[in-house]
Protein backbone atom coordinates (compact mmCIF):
# COMPACT_ATOMS: atom_id res chain seq x y z
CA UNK A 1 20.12 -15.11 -0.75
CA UNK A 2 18.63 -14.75 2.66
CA UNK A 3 15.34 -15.84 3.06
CA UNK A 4 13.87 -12.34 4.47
CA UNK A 5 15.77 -8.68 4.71
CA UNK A 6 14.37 -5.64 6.03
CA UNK A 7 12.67 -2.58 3.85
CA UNK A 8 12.51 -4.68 0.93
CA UNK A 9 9.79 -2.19 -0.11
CA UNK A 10 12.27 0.73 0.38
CA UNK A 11 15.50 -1.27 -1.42
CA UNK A 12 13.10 -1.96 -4.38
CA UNK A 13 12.08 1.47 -4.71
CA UNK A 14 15.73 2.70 -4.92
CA UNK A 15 16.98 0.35 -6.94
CA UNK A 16 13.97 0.64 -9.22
CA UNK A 17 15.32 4.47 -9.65
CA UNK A 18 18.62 3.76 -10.23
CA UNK A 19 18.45 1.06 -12.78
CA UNK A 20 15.83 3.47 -14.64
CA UNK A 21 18.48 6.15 -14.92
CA UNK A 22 21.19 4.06 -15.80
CA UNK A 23 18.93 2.40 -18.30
CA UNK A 24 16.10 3.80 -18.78
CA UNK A 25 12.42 2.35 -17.64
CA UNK A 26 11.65 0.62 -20.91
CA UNK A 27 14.81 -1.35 -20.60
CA UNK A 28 14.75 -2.33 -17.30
CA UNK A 29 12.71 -5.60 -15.93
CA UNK A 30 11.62 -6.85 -12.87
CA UNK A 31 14.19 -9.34 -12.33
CA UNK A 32 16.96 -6.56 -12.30
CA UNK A 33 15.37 -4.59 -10.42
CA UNK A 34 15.31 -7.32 -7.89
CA UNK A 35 18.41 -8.63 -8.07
CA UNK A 36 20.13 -4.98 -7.74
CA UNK A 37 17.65 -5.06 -4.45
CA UNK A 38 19.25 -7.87 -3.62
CA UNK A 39 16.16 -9.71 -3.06
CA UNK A 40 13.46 -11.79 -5.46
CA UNK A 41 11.32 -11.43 -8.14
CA UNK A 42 8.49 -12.75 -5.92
CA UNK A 43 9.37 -10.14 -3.08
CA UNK A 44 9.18 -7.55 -5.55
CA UNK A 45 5.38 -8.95 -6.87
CA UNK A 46 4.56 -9.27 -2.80
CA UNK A 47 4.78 -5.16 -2.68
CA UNK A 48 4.04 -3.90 -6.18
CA UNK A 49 1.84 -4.91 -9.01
CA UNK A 50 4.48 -3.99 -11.49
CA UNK A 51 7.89 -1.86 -12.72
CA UNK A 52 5.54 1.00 -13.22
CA UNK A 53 3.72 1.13 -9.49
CA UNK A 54 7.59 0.98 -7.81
CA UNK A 55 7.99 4.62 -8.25
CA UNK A 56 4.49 5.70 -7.03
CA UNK A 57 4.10 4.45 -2.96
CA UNK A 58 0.87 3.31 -2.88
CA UNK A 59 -1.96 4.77 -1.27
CA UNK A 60 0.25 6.24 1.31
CA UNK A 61 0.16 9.75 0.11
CA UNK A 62 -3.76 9.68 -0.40
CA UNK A 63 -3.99 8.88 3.17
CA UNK A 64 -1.73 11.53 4.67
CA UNK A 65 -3.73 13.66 2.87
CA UNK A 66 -6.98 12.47 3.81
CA UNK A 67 -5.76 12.54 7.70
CA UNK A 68 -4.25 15.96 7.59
CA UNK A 69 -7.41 17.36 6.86
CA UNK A 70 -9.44 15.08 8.94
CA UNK A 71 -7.09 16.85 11.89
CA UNK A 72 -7.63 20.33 10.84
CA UNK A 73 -8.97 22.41 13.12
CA UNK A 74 -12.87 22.54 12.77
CA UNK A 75 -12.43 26.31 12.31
CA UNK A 76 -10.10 25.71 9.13
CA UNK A 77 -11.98 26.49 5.95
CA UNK A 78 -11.63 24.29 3.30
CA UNK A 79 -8.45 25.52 1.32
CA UNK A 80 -7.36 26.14 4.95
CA UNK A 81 -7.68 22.48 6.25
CA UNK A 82 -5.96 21.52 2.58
CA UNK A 83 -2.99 23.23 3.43
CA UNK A 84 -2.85 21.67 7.10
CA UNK A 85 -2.91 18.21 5.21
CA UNK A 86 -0.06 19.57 3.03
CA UNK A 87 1.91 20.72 6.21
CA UNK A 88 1.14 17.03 7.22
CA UNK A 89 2.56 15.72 4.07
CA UNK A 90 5.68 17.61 4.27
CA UNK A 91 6.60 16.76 7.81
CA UNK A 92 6.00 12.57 7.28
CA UNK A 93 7.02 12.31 2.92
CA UNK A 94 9.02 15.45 1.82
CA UNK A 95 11.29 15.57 4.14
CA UNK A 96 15.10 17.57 3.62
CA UNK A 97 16.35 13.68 3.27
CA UNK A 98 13.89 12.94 0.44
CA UNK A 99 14.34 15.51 -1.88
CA UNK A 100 17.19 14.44 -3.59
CA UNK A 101 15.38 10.76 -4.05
CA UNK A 102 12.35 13.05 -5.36
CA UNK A 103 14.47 15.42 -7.87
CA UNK A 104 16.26 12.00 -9.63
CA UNK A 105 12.30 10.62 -9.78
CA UNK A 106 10.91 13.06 -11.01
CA UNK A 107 13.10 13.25 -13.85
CA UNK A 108 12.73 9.48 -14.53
CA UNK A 109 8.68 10.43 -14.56
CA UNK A 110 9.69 13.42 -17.21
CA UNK A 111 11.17 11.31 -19.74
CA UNK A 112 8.47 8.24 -20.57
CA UNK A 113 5.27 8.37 -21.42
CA UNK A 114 3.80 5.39 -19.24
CA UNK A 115 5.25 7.13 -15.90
CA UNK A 116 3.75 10.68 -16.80
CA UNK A 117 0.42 8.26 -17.70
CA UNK A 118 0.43 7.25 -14.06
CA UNK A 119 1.80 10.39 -12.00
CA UNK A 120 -1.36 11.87 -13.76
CA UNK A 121 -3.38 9.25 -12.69
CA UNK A 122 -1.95 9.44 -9.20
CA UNK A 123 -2.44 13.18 -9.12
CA UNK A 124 -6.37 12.49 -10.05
CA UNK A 125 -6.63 9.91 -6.92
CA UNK A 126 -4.94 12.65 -4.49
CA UNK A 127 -7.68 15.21 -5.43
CA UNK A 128 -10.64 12.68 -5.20
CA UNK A 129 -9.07 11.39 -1.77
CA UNK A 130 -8.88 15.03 -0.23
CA UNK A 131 -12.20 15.81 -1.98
CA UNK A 132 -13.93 12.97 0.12
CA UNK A 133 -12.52 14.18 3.11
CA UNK A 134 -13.65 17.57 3.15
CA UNK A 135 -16.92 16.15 2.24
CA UNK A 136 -16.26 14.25 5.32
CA UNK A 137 -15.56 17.25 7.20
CA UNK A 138 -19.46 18.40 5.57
CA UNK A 139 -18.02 20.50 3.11
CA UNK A 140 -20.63 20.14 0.50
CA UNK A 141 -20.21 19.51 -3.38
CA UNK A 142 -18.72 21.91 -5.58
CA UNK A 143 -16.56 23.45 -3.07
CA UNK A 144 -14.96 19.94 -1.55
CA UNK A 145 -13.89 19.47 -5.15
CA UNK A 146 -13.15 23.14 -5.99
CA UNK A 147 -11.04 23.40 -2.84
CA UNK A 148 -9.11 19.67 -3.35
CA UNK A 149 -8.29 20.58 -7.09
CA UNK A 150 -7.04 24.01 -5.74
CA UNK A 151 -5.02 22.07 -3.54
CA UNK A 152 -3.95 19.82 -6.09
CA UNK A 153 -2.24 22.95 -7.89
CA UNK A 154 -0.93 24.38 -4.80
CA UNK A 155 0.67 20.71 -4.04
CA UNK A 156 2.06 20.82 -7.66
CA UNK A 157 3.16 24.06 -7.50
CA UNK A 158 5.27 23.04 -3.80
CA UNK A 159 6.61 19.79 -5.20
CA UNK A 160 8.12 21.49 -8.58
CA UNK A 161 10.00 24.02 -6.46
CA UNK A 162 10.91 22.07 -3.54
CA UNK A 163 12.24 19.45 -6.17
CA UNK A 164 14.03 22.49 -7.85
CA UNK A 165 18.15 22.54 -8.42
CA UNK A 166 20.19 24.34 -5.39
CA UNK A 167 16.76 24.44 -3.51
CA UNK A 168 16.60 24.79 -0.04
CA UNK A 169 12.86 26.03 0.75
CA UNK A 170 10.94 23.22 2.70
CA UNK A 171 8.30 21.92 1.41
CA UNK A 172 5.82 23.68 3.99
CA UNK A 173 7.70 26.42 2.98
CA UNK A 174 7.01 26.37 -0.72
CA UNK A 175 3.36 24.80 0.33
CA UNK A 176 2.77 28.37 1.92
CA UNK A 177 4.39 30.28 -1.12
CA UNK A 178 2.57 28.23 -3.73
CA UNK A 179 -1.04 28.98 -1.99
CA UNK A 180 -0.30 33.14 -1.82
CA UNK A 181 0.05 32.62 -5.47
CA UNK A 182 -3.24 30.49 -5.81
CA UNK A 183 -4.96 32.77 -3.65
CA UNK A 184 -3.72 35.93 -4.86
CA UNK A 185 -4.72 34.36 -8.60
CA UNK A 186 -7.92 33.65 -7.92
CA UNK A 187 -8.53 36.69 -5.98
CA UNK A 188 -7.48 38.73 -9.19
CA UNK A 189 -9.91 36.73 -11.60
């Protein structure tokens, strides 16, 4: 086996996926997920803790979200600078050529218990990380963390459908359709 290969990160992630459907995540270890990589055990322990962090990237999404509003325009209120982070995280993560990827994961995620343990976990960091930057921004406290957990929904809301069978909406797209819903919701209570 070659000493180093390139995007052993990204080969680790995929194979990860695939052995989990084929197997399911309880059955699958480390070392196969490695091997079907074609790389080591210790490569895979160099980029994630464990078989249950592969499918979860990090804190990559916590800081595209964090710099999308940072770059909002200092107009943008806070839902407003939200959804620019959003836009943000559908031009750089779900992209037309990830959705596929993110359809098959998400159903891995659906059927065990430890994965929907951590998406929900994952889903709590998002909203504290774009909570903190709004409160960056000076948006005070409770409407940085009124404004991240109605992003949080909206964000929900855009992955769901942009995940959805025979779906072609982009995930701005569906960002912009799931926050006329939020709004017109909350604009109706």
């Amino acid at each position: 086996m070659a000493r180093w290969q390139p995007h052993a990160p990204e080969r680790l992630v995929v194979a990860a996926l695939d052995l989990f459907e084929e197997r399911g995540y309880e059955s699958t270890t480390v070392i196969e997920i490695a091997e079907r990589a074609g790389l080591t055990k210790s490569t895979f322990f160099r980029h994630f803790p464990d078989k249950r962090e592969v499918l979860f990237g990090g804190d990559a999404m916590a800081g595209l979200l964090a710099g999308g509003i940072a770059d909002a325009p200092a107009t943008a209120t806070p839902l407003e600078a939200v959804a620019h982070a959003l836009d943000v995280v559908g031009r750089e993560a779900f992209t037309a050529e990830r959705r596929e990827f993110s359809a098959r994961r998400r159903v891995v995620i659906a059927a065990n218990p430890e994965l929907r343990e951590r998406e929900a976990l994952k889903g709590l960091g998002l909203t504290a990380a774009m909570a903190e930057a709004l409160e960056e921004r000076g948006v005070p406290d409770p409407a940085s963390r009124v404004a991240a957990q109605l992003g949080a929904l909206v964000m929900a809301l855009a992955y769901e459908r942009w995940c959805g069978p025979a779906e072609e909406t982009a995930f701005g797209e569906a960002v912009r359709q799931a926050l006329h819903q939020v709004r017109a919701a909350t604009a109706a209570s």
